[in-house]
PDB file of N, CA and C in Angstrom:
ATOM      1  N   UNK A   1     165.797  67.198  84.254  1.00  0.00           N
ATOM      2  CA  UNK A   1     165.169  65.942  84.622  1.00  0.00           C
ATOM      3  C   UNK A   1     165.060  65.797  86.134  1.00  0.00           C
ATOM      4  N   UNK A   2     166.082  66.170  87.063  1.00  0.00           N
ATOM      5  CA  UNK A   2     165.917  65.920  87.894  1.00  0.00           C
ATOM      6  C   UNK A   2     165.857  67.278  88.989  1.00  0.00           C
ATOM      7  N   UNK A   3     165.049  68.416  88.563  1.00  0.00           N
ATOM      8  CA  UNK A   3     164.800  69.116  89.017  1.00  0.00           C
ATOM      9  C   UNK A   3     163.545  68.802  89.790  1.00  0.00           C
ATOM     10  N   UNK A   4     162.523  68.432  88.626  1.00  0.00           N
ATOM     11  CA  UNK A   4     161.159  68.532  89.044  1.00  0.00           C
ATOM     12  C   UNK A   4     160.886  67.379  90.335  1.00  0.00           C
ATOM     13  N   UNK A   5     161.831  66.256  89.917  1.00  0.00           N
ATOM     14  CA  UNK A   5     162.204  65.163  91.649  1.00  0.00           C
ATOM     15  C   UNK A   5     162.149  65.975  92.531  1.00  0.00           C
ATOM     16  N   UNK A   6     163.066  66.978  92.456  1.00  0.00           N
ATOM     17  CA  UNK A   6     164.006  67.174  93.450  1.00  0.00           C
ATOM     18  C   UNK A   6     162.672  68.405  94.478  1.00  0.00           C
ATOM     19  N   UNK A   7     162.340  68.908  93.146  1.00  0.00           N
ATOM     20  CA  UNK A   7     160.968  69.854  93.930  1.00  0.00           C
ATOM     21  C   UNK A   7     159.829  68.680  94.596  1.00  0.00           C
ATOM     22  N   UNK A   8     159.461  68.068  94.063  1.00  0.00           N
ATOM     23  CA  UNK A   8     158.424  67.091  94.310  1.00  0.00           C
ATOM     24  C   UNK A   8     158.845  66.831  95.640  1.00  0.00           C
ATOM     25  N   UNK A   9     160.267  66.351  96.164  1.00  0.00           N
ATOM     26  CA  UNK A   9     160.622  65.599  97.395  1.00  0.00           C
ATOM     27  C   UNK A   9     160.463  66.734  98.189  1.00  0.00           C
ATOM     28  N   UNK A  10     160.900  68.026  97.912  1.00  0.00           N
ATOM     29  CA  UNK A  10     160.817  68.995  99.138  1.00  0.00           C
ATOM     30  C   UNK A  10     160.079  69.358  99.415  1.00  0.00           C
ATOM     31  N   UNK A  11     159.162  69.374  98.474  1.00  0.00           N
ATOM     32  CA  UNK A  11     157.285  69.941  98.679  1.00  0.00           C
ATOM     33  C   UNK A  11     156.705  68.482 100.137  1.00  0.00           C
ATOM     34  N   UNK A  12     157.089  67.478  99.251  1.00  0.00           N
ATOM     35  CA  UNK A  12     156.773  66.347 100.588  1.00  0.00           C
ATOM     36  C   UNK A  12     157.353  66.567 101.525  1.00  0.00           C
ATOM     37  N   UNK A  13     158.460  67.172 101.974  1.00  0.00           N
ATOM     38  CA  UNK A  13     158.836  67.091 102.939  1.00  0.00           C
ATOM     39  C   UNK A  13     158.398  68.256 104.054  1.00  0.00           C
ATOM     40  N   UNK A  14     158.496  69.314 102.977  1.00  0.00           N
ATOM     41  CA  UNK A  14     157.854  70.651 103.945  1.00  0.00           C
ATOM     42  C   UNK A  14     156.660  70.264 104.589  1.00  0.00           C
ATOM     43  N   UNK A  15     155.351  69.538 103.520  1.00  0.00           N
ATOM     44  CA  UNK A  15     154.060  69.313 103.933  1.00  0.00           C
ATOM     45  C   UNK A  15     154.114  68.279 105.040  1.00  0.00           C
ATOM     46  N   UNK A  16     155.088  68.022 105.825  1.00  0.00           N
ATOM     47  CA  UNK A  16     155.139  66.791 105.914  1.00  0.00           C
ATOM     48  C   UNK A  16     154.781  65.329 106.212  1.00  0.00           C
ATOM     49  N   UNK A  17     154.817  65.076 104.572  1.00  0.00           N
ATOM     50  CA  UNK A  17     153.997  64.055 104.492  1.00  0.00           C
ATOM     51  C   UNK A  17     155.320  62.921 104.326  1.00  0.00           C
ATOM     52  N   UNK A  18     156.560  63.324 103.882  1.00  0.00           N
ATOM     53  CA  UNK A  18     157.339  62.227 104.630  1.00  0.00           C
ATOM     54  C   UNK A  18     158.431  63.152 105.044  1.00  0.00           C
ATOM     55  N   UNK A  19     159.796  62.227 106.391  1.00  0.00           N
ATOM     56  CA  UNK A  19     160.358  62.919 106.844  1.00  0.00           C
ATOM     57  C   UNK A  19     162.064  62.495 106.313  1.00  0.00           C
ATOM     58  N   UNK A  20     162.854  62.880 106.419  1.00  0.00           N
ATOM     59  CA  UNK A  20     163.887  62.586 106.067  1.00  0.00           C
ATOM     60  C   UNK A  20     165.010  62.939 107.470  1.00  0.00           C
ATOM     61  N   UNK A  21     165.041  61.847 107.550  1.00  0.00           N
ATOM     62  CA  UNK A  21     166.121  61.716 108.602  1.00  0.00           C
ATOM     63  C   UNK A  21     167.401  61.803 108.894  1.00  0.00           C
ATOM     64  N   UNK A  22     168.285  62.913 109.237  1.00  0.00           N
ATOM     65  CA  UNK A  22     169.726  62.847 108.792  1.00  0.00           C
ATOM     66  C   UNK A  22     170.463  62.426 109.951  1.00  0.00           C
ATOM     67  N   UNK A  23     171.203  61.439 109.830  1.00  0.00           N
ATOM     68  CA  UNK A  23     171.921  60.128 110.684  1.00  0.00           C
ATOM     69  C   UNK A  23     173.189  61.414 110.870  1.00  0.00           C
ATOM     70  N   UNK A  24     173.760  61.837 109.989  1.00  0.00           N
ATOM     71  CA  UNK A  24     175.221  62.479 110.507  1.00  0.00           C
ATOM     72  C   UNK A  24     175.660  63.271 110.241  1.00  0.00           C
ATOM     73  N   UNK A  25     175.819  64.360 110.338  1.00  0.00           N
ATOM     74  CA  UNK A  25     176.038  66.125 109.810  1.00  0.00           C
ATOM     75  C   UNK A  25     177.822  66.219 109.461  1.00  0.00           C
ATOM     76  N   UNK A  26     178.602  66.783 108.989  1.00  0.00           N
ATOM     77  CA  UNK A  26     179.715  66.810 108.808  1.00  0.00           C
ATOM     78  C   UNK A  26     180.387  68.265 108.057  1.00  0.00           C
ATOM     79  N   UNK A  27     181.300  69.051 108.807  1.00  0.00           N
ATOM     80  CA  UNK A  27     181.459  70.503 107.626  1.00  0.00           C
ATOM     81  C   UNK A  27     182.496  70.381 106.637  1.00  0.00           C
ATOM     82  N   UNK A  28     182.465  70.766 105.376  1.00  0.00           N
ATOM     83  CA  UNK A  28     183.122  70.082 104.495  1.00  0.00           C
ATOM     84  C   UNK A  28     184.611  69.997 104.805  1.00  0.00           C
ATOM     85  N   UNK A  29     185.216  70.649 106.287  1.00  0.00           N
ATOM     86  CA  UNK A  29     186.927  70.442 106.321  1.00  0.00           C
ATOM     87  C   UNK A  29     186.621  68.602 107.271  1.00  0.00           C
ATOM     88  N   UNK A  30     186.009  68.062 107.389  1.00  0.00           N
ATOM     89  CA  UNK A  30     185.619  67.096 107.978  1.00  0.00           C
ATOM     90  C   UNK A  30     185.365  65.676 106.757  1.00  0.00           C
ATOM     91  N   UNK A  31     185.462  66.235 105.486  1.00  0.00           N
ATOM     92  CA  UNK A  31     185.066  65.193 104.743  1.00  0.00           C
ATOM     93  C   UNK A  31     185.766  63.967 103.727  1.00  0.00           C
ATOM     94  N   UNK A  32     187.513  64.276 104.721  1.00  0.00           N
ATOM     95  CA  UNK A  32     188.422  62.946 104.962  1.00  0.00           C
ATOM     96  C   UNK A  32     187.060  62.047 105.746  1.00  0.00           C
ATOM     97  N   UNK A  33     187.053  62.010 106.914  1.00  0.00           N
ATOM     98  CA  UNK A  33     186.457  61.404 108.317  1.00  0.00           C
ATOM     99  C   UNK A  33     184.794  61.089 107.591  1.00  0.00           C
ATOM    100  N   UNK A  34     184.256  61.997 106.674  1.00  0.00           N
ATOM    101  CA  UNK A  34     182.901  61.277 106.705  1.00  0.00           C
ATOM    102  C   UNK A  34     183.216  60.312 105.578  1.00  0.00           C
ATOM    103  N   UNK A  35     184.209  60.462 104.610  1.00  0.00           N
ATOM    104  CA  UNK A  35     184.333  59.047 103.846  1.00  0.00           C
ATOM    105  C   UNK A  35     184.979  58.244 104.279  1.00  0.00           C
ATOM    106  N   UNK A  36     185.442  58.103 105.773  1.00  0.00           N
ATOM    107  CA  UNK A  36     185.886  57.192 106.708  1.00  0.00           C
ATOM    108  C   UNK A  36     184.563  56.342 107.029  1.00  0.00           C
ATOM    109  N   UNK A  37     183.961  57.038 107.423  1.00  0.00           N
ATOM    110  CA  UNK A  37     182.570  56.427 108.376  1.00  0.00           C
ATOM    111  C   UNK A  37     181.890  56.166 107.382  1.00  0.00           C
ATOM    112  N   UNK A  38     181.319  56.819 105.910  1.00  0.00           N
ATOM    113  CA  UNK A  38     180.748  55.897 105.390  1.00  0.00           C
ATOM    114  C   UNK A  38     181.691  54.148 104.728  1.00  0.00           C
ATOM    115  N   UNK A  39     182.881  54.414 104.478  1.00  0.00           N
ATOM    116  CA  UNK A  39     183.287  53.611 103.812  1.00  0.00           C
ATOM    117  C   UNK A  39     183.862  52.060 105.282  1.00  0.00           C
ATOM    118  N   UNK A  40     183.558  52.832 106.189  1.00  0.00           N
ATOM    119  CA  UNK A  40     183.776  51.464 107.385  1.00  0.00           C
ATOM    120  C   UNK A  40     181.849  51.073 108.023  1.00  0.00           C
ATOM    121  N   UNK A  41     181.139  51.748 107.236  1.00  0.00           N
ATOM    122  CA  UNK A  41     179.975  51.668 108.056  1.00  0.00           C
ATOM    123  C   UNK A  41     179.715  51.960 109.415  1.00  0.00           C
ATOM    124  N   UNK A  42     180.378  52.999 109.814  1.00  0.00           N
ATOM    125  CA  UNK A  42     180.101  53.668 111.090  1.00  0.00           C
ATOM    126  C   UNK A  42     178.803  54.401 110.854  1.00  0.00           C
ATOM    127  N   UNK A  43     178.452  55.105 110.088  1.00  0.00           N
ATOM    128  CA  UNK A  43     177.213  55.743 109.596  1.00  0.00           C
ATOM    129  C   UNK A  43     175.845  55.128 109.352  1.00  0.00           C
ATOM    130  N   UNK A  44     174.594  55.205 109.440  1.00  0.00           N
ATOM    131  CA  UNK A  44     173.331  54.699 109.131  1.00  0.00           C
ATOM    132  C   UNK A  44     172.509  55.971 108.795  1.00  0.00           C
ATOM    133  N   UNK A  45     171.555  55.526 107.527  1.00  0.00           N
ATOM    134  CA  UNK A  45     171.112  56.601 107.123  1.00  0.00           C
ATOM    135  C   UNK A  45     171.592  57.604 106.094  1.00  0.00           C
ATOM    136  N   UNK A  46     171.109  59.202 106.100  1.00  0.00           N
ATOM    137  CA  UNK A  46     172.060  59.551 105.372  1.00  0.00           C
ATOM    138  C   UNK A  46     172.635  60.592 105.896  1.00  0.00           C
ATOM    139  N   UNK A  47     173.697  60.476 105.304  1.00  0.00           N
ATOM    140  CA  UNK A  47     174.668  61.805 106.023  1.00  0.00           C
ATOM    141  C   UNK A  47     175.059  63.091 104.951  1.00  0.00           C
ATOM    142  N   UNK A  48     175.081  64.188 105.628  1.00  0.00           N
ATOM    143  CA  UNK A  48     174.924  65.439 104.601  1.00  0.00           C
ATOM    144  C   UNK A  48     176.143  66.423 105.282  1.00  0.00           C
ATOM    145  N   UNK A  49     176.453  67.188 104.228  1.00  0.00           N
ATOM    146  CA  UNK A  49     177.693  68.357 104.281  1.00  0.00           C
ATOM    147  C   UNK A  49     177.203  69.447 104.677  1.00  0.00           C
ATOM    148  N   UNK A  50     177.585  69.824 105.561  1.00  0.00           N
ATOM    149  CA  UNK A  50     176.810  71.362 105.998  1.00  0.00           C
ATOM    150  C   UNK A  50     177.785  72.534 105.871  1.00  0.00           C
ATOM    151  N   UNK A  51     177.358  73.155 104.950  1.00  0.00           N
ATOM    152  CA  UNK A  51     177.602  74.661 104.528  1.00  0.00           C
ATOM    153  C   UNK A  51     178.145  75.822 105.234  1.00  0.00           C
TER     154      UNK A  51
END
């Protein structure tokens, strides 16, 4: 079900016809501190785990 979303959004995004904005990068030994910042609202946007 939520494959074909998930293609649909990246196809938009490659073409880009919309952009997606990432507010806050974080590597997963960091992800005490990003459920700090989301859960005090230090964060805006969205924030993603980098690999």
């Amino acid at each position: 079900m939520f494959k074909p979303l998930l293609t649909d959004l990246f196809e938009h995004e490659a073409a880009g016809s919309i952009r997606i904005d990432i507010h806050k990068r974080y590597t997963l030994t960091d992800a005490a501190r990003a459920h700090s910042d989301l859960k005090s609202h230090r964060t805006l946007g969205a924030s993603v785990f980098t690999i």
